[in-house]
Protein backbone atom coordinates (compact mmCIF):
# COMPACT_ATOMS: atom_id res chain seq x y z
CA UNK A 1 80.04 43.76 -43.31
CA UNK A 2 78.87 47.24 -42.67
CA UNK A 3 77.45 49.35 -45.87
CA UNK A 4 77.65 52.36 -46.46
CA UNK A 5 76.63 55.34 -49.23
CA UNK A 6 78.36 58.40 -50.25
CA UNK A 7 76.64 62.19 -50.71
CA UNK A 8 78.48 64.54 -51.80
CA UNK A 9 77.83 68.32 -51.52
CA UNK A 10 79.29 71.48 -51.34
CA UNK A 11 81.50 72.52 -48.24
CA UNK A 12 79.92 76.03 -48.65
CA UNK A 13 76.26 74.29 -48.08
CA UNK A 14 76.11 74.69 -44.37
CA UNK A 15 72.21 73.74 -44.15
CA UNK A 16 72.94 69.85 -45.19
CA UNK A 17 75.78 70.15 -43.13
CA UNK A 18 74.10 71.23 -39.90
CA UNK A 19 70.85 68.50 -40.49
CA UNK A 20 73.66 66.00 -40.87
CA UNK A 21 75.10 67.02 -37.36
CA UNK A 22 71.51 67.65 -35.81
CA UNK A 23 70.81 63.62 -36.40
CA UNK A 24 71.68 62.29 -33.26
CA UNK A 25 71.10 58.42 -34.44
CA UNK A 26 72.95 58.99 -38.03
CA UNK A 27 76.81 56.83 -38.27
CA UNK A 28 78.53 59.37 -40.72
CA UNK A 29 82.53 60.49 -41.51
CA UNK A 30 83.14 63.88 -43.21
CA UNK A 31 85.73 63.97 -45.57
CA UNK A 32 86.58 66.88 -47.44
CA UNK A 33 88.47 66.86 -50.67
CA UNK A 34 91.02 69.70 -51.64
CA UNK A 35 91.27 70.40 -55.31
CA UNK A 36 94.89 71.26 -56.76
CA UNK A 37 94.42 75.27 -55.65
CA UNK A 38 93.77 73.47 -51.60
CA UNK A 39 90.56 74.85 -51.44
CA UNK A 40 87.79 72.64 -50.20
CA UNK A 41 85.07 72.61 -52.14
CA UNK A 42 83.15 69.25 -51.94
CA UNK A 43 82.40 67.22 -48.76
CA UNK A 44 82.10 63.58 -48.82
CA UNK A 45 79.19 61.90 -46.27
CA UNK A 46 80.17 58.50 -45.87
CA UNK A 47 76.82 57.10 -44.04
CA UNK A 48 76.73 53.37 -42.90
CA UNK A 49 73.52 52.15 -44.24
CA UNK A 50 70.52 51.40 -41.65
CA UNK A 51 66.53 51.89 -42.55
CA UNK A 52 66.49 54.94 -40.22
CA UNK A 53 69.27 56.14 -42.48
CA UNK A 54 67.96 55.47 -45.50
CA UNK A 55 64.62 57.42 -45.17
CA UNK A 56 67.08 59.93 -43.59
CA UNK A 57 68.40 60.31 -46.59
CA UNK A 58 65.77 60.35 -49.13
CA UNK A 59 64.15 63.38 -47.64
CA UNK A 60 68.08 65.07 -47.94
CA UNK A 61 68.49 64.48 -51.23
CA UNK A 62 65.01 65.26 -52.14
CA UNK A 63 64.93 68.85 -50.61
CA UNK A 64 68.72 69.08 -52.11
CA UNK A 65 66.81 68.82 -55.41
CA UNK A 66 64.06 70.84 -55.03
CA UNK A 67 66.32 73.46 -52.85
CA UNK A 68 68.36 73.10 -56.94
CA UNK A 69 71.83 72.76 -54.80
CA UNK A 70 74.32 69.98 -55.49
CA UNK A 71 74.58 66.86 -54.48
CA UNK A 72 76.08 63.70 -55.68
CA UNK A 73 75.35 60.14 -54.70
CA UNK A 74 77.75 57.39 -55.00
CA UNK A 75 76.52 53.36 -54.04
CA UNK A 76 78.65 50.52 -55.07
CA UNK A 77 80.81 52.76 -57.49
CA UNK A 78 78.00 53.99 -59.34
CA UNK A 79 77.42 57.81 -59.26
CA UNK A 80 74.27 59.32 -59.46
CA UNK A 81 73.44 63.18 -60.10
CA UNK A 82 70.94 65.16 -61.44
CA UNK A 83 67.98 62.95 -60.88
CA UNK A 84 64.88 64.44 -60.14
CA UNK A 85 62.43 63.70 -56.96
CA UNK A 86 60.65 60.58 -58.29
CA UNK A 87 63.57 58.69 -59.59
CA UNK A 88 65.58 59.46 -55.37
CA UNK A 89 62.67 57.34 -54.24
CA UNK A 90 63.09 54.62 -56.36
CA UNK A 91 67.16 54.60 -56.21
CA UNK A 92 67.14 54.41 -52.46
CA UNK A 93 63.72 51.39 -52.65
CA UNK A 94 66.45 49.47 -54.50
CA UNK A 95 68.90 49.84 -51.85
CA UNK A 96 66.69 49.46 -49.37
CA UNK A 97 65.49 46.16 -51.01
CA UNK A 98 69.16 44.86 -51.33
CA UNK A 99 70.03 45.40 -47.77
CA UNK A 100 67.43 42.90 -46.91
């Protein structure tokens, strides 16, 4: 069975949204939610889980933090937000250490 983790971010962030699409070796699906006006404003990454992917994704997030813009992460139905640099290292060690 193939995991995968959610980011979520805005659809106006075009940066995150052009590293995703510069990562040749990264399994992703954009989805982009409307809210009740039909304007997009978030867009879900759905990326399948691998190791490549994971340290992928920790130096994302990380600069998303730093770089103060949004993003969301969502594992298993638990949402995480607002976490600062340290704590992204240790959230995505746990993955890592359950996908083993």
């Amino acid at each position: 069975m193939t995991k995968a983790i959610s980011i979520q971010v805005q659809n106006d962030d075009e940066e995150i949204l052009k590293t995703f699409n510069s990562e040749a070796d990264l399994d992703f699906l954009k989805l982009e939610t409307s809210s009740f006006d039909g304007q997009s404003e978030i867009v879900t990454l759905l990326v399948t889980l691998t190791p490549m992917a994971l340290t992928f994704l920790g130096k994302v997030i990380t600069e998303q933090i730093k770089s103060k813009r949004y993003v969301k992460v969502i594992y298993k139905g638990v949402q995480i937000q607002g976490v600062n640099e340290k704590n992204v290292a240790k959230i995505l060690e746990e993955i890592t250490g359950e996908e083993k």
